[in-house]
PDB file of N, CA and C in Angstrom:
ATOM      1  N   UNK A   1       0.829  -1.194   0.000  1.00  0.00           N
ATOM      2  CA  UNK A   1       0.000   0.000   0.000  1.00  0.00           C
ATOM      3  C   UNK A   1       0.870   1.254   0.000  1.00  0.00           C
ATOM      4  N   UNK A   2       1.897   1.195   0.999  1.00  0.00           N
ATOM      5  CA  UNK A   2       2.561   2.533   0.614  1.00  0.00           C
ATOM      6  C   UNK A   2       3.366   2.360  -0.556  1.00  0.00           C
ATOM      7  N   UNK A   3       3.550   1.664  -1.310  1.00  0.00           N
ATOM      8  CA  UNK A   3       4.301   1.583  -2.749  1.00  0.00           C
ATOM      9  C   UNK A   3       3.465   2.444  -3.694  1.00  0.00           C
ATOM     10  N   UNK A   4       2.024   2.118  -3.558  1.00  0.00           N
ATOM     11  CA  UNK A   4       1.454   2.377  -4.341  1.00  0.00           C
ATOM     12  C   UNK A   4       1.019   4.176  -4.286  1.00  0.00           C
ATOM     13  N   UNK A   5       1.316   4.263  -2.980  1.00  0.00           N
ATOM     14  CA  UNK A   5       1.327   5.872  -2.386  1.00  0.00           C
ATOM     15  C   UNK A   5       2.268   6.778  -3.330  1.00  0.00           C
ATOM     16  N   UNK A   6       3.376   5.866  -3.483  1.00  0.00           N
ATOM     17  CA  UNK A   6       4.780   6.395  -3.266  1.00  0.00           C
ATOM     18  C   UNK A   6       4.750   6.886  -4.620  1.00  0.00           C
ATOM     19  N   UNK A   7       4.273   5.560  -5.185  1.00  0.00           N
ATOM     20  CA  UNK A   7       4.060   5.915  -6.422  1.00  0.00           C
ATOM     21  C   UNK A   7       3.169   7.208  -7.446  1.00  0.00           C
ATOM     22  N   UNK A   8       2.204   6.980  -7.075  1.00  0.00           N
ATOM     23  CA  UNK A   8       0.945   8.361  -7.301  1.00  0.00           C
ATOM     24  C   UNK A   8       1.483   9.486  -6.943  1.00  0.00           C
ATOM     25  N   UNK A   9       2.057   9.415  -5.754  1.00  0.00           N
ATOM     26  CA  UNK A   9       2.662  11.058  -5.807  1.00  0.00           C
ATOM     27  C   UNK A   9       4.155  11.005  -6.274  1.00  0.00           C
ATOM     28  N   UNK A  10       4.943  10.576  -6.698  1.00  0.00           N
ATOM     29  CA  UNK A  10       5.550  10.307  -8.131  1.00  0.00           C
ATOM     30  C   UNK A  10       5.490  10.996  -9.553  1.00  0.00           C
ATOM     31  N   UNK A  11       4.544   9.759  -9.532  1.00  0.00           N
ATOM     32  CA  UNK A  11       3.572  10.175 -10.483  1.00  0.00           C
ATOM     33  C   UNK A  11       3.279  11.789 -10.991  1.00  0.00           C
ATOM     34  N   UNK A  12       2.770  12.265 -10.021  1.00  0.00           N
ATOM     35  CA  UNK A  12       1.860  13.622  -9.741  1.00  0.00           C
ATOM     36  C   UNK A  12       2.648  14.227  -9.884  1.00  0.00           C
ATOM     37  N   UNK A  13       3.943  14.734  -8.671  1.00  0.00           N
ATOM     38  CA  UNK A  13       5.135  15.258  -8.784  1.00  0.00           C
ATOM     39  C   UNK A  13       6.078  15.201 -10.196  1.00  0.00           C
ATOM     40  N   UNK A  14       6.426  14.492 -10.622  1.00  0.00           N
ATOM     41  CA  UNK A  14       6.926  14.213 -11.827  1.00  0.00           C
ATOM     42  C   UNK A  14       8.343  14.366 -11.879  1.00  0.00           C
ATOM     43  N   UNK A  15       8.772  13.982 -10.408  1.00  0.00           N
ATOM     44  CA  UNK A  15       9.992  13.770  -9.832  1.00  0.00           C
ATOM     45  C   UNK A  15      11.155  12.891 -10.412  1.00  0.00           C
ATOM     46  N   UNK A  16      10.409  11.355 -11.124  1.00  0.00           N
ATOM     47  CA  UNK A  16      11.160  10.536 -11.526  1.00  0.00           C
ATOM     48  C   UNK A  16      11.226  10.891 -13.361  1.00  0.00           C
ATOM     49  N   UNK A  17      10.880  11.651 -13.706  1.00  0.00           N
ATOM     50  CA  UNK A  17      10.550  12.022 -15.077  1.00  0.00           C
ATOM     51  C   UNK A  17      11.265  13.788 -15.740  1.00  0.00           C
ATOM     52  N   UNK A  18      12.084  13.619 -16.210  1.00  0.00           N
ATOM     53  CA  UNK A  18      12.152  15.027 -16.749  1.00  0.00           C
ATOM     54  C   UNK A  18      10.944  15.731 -17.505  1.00  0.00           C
ATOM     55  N   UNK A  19      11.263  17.202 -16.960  1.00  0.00           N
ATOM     56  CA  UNK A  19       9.732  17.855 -17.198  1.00  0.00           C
ATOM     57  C   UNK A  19       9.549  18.724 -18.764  1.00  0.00           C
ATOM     58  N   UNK A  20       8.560  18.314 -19.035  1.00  0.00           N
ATOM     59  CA  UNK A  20       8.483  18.452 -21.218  1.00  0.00           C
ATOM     60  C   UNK A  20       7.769  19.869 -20.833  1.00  0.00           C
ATOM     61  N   UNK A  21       7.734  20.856 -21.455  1.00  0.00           N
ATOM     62  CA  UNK A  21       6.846  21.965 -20.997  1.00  0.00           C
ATOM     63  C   UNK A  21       6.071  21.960 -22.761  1.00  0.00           C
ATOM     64  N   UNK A  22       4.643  21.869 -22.157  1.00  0.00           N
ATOM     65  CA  UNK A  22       3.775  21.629 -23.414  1.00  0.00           C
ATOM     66  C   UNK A  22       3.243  22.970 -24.411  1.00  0.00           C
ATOM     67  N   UNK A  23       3.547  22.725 -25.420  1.00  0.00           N
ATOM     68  CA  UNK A  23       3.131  24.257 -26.187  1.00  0.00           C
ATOM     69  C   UNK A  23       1.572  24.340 -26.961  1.00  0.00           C
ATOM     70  N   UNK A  24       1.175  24.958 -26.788  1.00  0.00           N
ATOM     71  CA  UNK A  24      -0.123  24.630 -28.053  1.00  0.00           C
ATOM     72  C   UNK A  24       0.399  25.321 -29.327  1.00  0.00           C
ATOM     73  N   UNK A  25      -0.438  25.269 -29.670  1.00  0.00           N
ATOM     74  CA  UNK A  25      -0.111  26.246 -31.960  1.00  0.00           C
ATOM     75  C   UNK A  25       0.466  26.933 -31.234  1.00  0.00           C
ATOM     76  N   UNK A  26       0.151  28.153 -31.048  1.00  0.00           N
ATOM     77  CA  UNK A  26       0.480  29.579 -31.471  1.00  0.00           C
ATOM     78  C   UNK A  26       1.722  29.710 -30.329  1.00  0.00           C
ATOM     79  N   UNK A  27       2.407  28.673 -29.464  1.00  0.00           N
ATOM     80  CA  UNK A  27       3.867  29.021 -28.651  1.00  0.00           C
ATOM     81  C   UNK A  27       3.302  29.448 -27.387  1.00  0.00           C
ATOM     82  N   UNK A  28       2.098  29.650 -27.214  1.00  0.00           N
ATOM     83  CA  UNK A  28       2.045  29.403 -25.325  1.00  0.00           C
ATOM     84  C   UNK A  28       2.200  28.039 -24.431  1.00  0.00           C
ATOM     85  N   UNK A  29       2.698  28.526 -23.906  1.00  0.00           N
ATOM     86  CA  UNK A  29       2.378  27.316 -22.571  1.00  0.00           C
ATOM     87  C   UNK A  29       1.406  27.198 -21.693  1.00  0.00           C
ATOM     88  N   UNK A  30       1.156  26.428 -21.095  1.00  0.00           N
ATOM     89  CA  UNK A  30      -0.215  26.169 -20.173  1.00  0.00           C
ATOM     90  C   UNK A  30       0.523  27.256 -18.544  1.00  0.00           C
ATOM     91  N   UNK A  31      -0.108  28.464 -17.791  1.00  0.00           N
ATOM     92  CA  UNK A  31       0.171  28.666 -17.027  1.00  0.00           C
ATOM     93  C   UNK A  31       0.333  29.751 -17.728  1.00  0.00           C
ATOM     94  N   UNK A  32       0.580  30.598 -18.643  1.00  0.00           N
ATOM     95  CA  UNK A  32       1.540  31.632 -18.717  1.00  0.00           C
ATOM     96  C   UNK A  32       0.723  33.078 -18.836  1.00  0.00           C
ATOM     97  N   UNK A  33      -0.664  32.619 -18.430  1.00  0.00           N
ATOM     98  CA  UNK A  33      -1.566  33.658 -18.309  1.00  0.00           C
ATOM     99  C   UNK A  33      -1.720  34.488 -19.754  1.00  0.00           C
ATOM    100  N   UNK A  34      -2.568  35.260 -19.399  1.00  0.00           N
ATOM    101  CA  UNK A  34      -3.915  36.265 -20.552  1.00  0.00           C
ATOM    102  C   UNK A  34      -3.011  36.966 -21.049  1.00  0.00           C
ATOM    103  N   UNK A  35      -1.448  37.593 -20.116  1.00  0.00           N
ATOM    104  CA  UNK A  35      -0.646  38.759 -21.075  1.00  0.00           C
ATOM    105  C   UNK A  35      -0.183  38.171 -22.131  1.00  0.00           C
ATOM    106  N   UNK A  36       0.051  36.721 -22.271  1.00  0.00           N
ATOM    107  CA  UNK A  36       0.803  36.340 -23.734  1.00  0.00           C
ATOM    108  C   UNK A  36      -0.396  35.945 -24.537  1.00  0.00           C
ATOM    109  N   UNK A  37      -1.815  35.609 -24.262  1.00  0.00           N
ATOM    110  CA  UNK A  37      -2.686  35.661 -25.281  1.00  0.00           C
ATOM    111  C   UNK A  37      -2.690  36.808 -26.317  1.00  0.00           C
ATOM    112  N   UNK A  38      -3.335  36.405 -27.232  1.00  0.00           N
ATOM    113  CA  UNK A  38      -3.631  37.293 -28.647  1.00  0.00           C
ATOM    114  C   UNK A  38      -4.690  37.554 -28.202  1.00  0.00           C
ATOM    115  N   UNK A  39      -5.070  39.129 -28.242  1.00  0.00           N
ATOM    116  CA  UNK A  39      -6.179  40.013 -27.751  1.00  0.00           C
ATOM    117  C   UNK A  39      -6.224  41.016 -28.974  1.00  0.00           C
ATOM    118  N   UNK A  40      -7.209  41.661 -28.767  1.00  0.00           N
ATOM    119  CA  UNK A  40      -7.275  42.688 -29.022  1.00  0.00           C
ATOM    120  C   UNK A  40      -6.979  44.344 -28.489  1.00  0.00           C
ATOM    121  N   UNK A  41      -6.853  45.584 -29.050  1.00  0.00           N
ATOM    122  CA  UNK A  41      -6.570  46.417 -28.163  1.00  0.00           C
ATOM    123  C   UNK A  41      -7.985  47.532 -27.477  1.00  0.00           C
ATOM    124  N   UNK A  42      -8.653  46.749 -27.762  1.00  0.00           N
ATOM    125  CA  UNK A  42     -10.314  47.062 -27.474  1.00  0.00           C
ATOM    126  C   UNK A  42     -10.226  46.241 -26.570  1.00  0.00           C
ATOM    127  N   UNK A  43      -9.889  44.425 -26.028  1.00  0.00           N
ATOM    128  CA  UNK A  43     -10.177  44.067 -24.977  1.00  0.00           C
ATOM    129  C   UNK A  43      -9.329  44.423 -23.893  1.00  0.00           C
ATOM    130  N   UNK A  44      -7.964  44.762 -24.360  1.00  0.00           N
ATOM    131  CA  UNK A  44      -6.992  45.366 -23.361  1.00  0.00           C
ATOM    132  C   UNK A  44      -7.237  46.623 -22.910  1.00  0.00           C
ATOM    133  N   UNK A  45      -7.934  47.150 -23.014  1.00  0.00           N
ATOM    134  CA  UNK A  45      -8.489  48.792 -22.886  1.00  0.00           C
ATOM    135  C   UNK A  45      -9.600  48.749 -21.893  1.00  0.00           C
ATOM    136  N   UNK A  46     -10.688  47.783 -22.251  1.00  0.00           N
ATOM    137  CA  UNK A  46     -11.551  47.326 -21.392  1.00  0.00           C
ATOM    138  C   UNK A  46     -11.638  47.192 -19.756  1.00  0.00           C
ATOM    139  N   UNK A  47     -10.567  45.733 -20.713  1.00  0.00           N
ATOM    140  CA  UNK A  47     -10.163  44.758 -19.427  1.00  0.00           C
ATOM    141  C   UNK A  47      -8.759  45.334 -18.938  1.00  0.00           C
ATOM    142  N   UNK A  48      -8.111  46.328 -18.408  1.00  0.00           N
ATOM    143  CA  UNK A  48      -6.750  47.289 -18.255  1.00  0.00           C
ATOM    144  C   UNK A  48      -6.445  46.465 -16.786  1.00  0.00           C
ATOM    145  N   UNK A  49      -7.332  46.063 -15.830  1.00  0.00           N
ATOM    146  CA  UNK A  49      -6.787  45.475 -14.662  1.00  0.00           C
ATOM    147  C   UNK A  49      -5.882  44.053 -15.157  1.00  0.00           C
ATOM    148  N   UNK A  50      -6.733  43.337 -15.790  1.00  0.00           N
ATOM    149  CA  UNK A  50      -5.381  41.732 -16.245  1.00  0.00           C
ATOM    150  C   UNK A  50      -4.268  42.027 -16.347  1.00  0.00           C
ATOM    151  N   UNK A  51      -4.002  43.400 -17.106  1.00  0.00           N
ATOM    152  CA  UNK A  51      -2.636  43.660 -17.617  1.00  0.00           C
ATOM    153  C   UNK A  51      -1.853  44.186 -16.987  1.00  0.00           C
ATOM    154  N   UNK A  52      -2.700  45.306 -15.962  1.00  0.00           N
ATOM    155  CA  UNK A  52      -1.340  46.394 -14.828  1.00  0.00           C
ATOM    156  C   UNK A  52      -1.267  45.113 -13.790  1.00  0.00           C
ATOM    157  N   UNK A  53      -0.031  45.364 -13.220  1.00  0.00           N
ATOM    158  CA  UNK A  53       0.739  44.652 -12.129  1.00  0.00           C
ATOM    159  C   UNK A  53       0.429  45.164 -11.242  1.00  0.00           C
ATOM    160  N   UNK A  54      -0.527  43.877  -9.912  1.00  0.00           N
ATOM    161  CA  UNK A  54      -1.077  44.750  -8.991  1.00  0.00           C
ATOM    162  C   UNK A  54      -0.109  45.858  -7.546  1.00  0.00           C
ATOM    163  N   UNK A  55      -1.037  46.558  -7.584  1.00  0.00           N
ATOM    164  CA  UNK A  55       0.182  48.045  -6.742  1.00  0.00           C
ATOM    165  C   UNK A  55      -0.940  47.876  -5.355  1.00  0.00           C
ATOM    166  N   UNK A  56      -0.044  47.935  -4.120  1.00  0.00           N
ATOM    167  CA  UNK A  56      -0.603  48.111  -2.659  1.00  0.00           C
ATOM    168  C   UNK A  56      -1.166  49.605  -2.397  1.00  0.00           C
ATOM    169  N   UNK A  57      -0.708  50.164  -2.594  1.00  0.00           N
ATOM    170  CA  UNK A  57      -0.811  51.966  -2.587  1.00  0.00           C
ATOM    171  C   UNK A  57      -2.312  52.027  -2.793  1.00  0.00           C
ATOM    172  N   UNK A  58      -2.517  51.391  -4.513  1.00  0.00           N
ATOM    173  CA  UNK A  58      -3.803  51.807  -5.088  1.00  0.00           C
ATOM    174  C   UNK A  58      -4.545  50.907  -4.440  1.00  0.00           C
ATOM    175  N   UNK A  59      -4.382  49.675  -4.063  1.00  0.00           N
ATOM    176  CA  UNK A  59      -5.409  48.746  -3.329  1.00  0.00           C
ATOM    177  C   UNK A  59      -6.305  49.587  -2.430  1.00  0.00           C
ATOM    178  N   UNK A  60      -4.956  50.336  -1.639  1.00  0.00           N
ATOM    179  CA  UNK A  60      -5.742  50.684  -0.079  1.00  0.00           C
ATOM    180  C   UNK A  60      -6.100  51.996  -0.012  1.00  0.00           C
ATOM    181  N   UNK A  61      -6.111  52.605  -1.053  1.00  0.00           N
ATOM    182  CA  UNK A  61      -6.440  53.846  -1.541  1.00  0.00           C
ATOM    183  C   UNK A  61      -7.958  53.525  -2.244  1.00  0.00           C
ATOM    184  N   UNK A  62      -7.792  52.769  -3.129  1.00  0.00           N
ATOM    185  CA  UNK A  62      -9.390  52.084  -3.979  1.00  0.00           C
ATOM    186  C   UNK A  62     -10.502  51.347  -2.520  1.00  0.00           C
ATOM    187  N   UNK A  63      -9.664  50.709  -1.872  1.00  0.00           N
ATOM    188  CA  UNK A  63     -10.591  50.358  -0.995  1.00  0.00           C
ATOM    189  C   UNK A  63     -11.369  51.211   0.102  1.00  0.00           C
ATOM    190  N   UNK A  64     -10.305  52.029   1.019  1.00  0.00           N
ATOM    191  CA  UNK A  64     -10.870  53.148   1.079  1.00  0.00           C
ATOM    192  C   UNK A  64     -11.809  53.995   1.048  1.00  0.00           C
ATOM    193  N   UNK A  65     -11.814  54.162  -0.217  1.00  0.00           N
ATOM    194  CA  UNK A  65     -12.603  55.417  -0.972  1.00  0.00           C
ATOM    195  C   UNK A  65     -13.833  54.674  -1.044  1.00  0.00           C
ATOM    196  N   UNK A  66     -14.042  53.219  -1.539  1.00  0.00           N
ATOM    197  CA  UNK A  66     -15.138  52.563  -1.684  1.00  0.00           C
ATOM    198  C   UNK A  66     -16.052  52.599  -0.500  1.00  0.00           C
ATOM    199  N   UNK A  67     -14.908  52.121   0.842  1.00  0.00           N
ATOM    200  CA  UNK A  67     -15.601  51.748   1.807  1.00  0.00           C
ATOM    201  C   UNK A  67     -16.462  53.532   2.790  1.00  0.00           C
ATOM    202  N   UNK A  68     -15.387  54.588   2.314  1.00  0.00           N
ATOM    203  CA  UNK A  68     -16.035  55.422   2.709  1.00  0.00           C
ATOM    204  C   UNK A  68     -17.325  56.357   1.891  1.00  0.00           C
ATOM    205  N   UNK A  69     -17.466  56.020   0.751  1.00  0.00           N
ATOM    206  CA  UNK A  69     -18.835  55.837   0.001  1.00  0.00           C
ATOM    207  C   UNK A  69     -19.773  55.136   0.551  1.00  0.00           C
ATOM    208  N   UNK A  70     -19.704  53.778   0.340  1.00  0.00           N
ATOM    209  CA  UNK A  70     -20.443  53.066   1.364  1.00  0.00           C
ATOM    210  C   UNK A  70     -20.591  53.747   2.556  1.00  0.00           C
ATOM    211  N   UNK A  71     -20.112  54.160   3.701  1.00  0.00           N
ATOM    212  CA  UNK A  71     -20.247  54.794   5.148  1.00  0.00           C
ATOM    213  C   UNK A  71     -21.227  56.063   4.633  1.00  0.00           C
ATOM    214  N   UNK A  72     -21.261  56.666   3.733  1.00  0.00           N
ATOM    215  CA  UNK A  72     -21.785  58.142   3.926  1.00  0.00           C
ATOM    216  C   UNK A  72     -23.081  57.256   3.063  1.00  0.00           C
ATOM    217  N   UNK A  73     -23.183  56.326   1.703  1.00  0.00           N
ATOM    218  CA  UNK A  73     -24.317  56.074   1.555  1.00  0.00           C
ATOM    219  C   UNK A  73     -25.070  55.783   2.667  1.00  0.00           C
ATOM    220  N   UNK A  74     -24.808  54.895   3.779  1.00  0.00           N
ATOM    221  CA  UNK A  74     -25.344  54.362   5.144  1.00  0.00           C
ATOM    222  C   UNK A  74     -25.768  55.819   6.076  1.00  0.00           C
ATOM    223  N   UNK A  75     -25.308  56.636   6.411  1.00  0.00           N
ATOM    224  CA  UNK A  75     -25.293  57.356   6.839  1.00  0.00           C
ATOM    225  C   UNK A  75     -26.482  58.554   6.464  1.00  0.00           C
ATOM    226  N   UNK A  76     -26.618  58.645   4.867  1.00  0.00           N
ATOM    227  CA  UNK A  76     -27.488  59.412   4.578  1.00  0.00           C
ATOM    228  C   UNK A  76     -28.774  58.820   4.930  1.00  0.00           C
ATOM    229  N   UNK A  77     -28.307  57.361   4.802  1.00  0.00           N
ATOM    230  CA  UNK A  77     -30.005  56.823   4.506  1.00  0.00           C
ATOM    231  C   UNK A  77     -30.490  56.786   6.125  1.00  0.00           C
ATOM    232  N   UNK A  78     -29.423  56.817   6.766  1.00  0.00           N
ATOM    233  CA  UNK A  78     -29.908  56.378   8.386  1.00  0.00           C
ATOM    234  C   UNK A  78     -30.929  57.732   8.638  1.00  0.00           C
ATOM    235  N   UNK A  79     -29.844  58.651   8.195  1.00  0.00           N
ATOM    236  CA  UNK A  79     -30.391  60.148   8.430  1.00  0.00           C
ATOM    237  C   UNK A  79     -31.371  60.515   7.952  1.00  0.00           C
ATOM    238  N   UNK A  80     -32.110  60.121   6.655  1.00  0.00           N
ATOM    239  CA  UNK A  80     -33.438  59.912   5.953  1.00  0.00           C
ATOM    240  C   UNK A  80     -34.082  59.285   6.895  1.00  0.00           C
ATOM    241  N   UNK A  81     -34.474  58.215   6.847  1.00  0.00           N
ATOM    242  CA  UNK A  81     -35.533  57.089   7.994  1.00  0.00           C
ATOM    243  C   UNK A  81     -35.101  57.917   9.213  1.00  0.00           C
ATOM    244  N   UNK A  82     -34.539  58.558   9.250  1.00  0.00           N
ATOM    245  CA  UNK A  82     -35.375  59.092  10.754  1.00  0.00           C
ATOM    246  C   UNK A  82     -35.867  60.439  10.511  1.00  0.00           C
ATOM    247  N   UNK A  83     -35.314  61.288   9.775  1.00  0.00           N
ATOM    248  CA  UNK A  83     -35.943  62.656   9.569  1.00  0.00           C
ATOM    249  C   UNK A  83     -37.655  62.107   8.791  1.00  0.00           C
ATOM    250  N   UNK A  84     -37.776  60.890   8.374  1.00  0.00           N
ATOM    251  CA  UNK A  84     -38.936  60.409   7.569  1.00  0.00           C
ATOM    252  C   UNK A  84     -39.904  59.977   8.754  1.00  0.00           C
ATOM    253  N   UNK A  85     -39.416  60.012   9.680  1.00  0.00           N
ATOM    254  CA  UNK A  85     -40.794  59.713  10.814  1.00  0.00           C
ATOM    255  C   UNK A  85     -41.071  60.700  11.171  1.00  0.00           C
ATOM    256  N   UNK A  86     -41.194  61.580  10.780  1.00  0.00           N
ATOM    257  CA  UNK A  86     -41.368  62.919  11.244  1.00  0.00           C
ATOM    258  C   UNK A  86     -42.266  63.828  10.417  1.00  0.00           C
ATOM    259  N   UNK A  87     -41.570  63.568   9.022  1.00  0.00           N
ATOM    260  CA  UNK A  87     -41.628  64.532   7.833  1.00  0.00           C
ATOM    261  C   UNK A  87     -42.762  63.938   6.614  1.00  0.00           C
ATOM    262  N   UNK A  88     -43.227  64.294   5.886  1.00  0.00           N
ATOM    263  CA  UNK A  88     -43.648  63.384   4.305  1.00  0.00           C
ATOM    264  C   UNK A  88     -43.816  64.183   3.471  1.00  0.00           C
ATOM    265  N   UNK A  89     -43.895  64.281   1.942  1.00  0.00           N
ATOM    266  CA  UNK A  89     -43.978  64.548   1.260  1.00  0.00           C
ATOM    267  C   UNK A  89     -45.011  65.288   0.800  1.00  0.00           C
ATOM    268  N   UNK A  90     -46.161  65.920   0.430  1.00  0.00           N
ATOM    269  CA  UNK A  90     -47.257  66.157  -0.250  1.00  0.00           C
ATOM    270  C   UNK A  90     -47.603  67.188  -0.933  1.00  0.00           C
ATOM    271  N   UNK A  91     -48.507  67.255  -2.110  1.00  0.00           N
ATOM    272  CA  UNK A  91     -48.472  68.250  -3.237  1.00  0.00           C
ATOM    273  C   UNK A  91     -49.421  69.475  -2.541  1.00  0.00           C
ATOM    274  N   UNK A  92     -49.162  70.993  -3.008  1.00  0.00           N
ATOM    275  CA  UNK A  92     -49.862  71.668  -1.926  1.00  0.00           C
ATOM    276  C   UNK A  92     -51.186  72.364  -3.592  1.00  0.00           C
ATOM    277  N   UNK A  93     -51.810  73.370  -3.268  1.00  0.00           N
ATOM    278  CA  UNK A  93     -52.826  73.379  -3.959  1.00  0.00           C
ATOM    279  C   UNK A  93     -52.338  74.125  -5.527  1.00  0.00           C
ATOM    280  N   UNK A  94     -51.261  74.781  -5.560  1.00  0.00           N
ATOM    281  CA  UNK A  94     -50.413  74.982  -6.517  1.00  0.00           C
ATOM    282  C   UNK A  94     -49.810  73.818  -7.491  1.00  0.00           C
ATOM    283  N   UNK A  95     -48.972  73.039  -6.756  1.00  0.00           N
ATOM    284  CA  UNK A  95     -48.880  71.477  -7.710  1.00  0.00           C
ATOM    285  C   UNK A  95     -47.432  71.426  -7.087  1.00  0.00           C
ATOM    286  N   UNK A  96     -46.775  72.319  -5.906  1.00  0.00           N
ATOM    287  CA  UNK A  96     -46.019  71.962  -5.436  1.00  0.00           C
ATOM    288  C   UNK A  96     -45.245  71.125  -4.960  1.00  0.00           C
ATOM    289  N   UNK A  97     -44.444  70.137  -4.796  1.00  0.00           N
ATOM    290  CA  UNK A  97     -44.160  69.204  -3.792  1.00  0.00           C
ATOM    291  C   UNK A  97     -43.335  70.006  -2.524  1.00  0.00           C
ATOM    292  N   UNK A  98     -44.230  69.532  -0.785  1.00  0.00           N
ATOM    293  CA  UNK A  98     -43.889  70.501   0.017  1.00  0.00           C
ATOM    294  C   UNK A  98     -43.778  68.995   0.859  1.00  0.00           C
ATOM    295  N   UNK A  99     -42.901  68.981   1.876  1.00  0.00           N
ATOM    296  CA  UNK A  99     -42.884  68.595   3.033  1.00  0.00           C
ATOM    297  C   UNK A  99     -43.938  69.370   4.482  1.00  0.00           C
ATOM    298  N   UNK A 100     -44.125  68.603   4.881  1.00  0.00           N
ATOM    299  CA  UNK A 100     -45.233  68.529   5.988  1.00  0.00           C
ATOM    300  C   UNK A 100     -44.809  67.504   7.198  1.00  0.00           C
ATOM    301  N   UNK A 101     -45.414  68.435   8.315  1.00  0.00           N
ATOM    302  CA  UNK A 101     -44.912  67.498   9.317  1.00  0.00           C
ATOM    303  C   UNK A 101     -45.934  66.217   9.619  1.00  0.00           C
ATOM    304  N   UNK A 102     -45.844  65.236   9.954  1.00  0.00           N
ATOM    305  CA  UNK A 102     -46.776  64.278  10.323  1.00  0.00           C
ATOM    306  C   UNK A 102     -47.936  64.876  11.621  1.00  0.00           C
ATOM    307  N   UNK A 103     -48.933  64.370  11.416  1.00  0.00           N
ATOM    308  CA  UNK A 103     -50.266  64.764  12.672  1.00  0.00           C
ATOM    309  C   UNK A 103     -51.008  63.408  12.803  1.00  0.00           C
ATOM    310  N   UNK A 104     -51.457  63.308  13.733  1.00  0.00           N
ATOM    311  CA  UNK A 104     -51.647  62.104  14.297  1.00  0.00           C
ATOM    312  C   UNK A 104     -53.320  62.517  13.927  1.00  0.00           C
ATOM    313  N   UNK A 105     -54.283  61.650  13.397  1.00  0.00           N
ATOM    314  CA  UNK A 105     -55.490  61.763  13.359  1.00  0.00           C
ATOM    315  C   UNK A 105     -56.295  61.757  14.623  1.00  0.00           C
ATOM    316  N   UNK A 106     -55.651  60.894  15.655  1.00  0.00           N
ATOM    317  CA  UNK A 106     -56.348  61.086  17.107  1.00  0.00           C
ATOM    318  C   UNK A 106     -56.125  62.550  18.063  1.00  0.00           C
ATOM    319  N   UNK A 107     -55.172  63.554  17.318  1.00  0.00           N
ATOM    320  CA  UNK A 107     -54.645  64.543  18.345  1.00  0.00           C
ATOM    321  C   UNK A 107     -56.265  65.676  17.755  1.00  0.00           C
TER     322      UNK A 107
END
């Protein structure tokens, strides 16, 4: 049983075998990623992230900015739903749209 271990990962590894590196037509190799594909310069323009080499700076700068968008979207809306229990909308006899405060039909 462990022969047969020994073997498969062998095998797998390709330890006992010198290694052939496989080409298809056009001279790529398997692994060598999208920059050596044949593209176009319409999909490289597009798609511009595959191609730049990723940078830390812009990560945490892009993330950032996202996450503090997000915070102020949250923020507005918190600030809406509550100024909205209060407040509503309605057209006045002109064709206005006016805010109005809420009244309770029992007061």
């Amino acid at each position: 049983m462990a022969d047969l271990k020994e073997q498969v990962f062998q095998s797998n590894t390709g330890s006992d075998k010198p290694s052939k590196k496989a080409t298809s037509k056009d001279g790529n190799e398997p692994g060598s990623g999208i920059r050596h594909a044949k593209t176009t310069s319409l999909f490289r323009v597009v798609n511009f992230e595959l191609y730049a080499r990723p940078n830390a700076l812009t990560m945490i700068l892009g993330a950032s900015l996202f996450l503090s968008a997000v915070g102020y979207i949250t923020y507005m809306r918190y600030r809406d739903t509550k100024d909205n229990q209060k407040m509503y909308n309605a057209m006045d006899e002109e064709g206005h749209l006016v805010r109005r405060e809420r009244t309770s039909k029992w007061d």
